[in-house]
N, C-alpha and C. Protein backbone atom coordinates (compact mmCIF):
# COMPACT_ATOMS: atom_id res chain seq x y z
N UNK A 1 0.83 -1.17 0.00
CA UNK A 1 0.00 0.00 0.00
C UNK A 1 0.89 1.25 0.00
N UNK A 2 0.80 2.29 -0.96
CA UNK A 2 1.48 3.32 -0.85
C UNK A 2 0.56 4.44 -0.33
N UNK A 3 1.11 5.64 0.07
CA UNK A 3 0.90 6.58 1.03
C UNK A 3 0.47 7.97 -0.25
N UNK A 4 -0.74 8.23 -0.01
CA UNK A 4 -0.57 9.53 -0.66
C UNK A 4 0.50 10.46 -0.77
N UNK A 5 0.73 11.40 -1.82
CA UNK A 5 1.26 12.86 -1.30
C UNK A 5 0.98 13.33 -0.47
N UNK A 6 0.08 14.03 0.06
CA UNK A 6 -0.99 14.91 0.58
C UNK A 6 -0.54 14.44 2.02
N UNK A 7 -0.38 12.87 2.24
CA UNK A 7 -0.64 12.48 3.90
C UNK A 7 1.46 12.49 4.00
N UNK A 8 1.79 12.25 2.76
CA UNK A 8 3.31 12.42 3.18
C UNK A 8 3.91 13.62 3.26
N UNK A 9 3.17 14.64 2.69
CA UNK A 9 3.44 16.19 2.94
C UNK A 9 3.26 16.60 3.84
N UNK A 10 2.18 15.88 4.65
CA UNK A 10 1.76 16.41 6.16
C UNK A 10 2.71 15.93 7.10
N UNK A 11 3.32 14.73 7.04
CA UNK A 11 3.72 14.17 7.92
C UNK A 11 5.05 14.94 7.92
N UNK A 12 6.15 15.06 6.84
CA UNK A 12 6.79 15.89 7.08
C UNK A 12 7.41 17.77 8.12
N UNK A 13 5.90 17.73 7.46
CA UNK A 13 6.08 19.52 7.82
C UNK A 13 5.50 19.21 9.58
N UNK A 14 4.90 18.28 9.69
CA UNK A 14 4.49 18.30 11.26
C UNK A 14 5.70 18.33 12.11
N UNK A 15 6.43 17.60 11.63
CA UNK A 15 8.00 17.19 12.28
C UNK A 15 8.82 18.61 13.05
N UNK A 16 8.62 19.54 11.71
CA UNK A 16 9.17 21.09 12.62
C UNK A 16 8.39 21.59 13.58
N UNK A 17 7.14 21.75 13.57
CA UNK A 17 6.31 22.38 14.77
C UNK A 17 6.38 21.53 15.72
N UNK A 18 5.81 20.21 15.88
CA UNK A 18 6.24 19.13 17.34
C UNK A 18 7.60 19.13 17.62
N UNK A 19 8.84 19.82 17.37
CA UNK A 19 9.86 20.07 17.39
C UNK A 19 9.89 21.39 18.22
N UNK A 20 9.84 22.30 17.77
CA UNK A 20 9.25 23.78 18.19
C UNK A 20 8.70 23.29 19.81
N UNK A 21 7.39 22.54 19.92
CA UNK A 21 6.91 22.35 21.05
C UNK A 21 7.30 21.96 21.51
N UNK A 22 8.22 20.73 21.30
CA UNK A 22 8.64 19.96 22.50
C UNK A 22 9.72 21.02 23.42
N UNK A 23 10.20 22.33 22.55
CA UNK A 23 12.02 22.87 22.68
C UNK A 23 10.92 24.20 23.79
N UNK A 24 10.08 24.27 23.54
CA UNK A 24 8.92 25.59 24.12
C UNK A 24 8.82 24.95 25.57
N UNK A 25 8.22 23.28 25.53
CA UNK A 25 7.65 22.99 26.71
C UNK A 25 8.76 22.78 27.62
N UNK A 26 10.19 22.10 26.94
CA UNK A 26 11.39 22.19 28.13
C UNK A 26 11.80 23.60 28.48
N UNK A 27 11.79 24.55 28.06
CA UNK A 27 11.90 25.74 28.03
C UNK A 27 11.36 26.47 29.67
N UNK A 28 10.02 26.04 29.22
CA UNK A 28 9.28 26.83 30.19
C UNK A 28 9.21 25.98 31.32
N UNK A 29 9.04 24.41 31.69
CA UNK A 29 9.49 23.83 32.39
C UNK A 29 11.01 24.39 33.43
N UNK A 30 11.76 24.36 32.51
CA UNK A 30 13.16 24.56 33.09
C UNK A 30 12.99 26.45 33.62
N UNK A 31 12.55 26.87 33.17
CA UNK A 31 11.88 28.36 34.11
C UNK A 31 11.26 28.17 35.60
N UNK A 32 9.61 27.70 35.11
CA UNK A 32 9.54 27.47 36.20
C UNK A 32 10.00 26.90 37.33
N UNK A 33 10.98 25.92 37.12
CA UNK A 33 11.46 25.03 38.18
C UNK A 33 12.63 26.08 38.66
N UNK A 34 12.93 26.94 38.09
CA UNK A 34 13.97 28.20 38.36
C UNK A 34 13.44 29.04 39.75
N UNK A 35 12.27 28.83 39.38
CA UNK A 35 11.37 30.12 40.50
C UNK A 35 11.00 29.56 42.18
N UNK A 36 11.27 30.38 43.00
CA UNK A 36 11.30 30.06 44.31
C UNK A 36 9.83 30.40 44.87
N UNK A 37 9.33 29.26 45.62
CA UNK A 37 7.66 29.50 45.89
C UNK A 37 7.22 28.97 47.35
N UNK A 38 6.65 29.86 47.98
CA UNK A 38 6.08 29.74 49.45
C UNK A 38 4.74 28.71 49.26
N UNK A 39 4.86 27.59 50.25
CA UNK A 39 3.86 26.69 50.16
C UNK A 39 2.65 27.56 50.87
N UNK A 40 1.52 27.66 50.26
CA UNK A 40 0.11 28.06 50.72
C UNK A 40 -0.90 26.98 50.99
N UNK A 41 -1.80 27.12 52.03
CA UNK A 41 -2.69 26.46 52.40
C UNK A 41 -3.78 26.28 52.15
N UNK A 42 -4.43 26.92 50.61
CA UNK A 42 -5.39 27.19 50.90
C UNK A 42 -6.88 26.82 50.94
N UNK A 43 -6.57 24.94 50.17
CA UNK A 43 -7.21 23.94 50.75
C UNK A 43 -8.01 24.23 51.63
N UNK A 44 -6.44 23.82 53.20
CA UNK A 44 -7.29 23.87 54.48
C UNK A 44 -7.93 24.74 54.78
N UNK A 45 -7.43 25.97 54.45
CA UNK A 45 -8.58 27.23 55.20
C UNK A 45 -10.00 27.26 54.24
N UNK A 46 -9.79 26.76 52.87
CA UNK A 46 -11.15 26.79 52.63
C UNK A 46 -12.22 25.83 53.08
N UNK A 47 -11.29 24.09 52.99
CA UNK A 47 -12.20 23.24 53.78
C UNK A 47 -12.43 23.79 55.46
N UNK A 48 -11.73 24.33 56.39
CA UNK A 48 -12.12 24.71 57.15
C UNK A 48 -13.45 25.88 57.43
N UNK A 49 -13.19 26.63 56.58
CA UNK A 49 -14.55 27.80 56.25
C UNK A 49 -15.78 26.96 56.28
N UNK A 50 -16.08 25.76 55.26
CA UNK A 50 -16.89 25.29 54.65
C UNK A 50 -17.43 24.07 55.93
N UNK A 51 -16.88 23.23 56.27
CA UNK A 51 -16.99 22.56 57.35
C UNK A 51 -17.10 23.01 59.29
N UNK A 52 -16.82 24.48 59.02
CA UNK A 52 -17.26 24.81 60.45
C UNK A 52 -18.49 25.28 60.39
C-alpha cells in the first residue's frame, strides 16, 4: 500500500512544529522550576470555612 502525497506532505512539515513544542515545553518547564515559591494552604482554610 502506498501513502498519498498529501498524507506524506503532512507528515513531514508536522515534524518542525512538534519540534518547536517539544524545545517551548522544556523551556518553560526549566523556568519554572527556576522560580522560588512559598507553600500556601489554601485547601485547608477553605475546607475549614466550609466545614465549620
Amino acid at each position: 500500500m502506498t501513502r498519498s502525497r498529501c498524507c506524506r506532505r503532512t507528515k513531514w512539515r508536522s515534524a518542525e512544529p512538534e519540534q518547536k513544542l517539544q524545545d517551548a515545553v522544556k523551556y518553560a518547564r526549566e523556568e519554572a522550576n527556576t522560580w522560588a515559591v512559598s507553600d500556601q494552604e489554601v485547601g485547608e482554610r477553605l475546607f475549614r470555612y466550609l466545614l465549620a
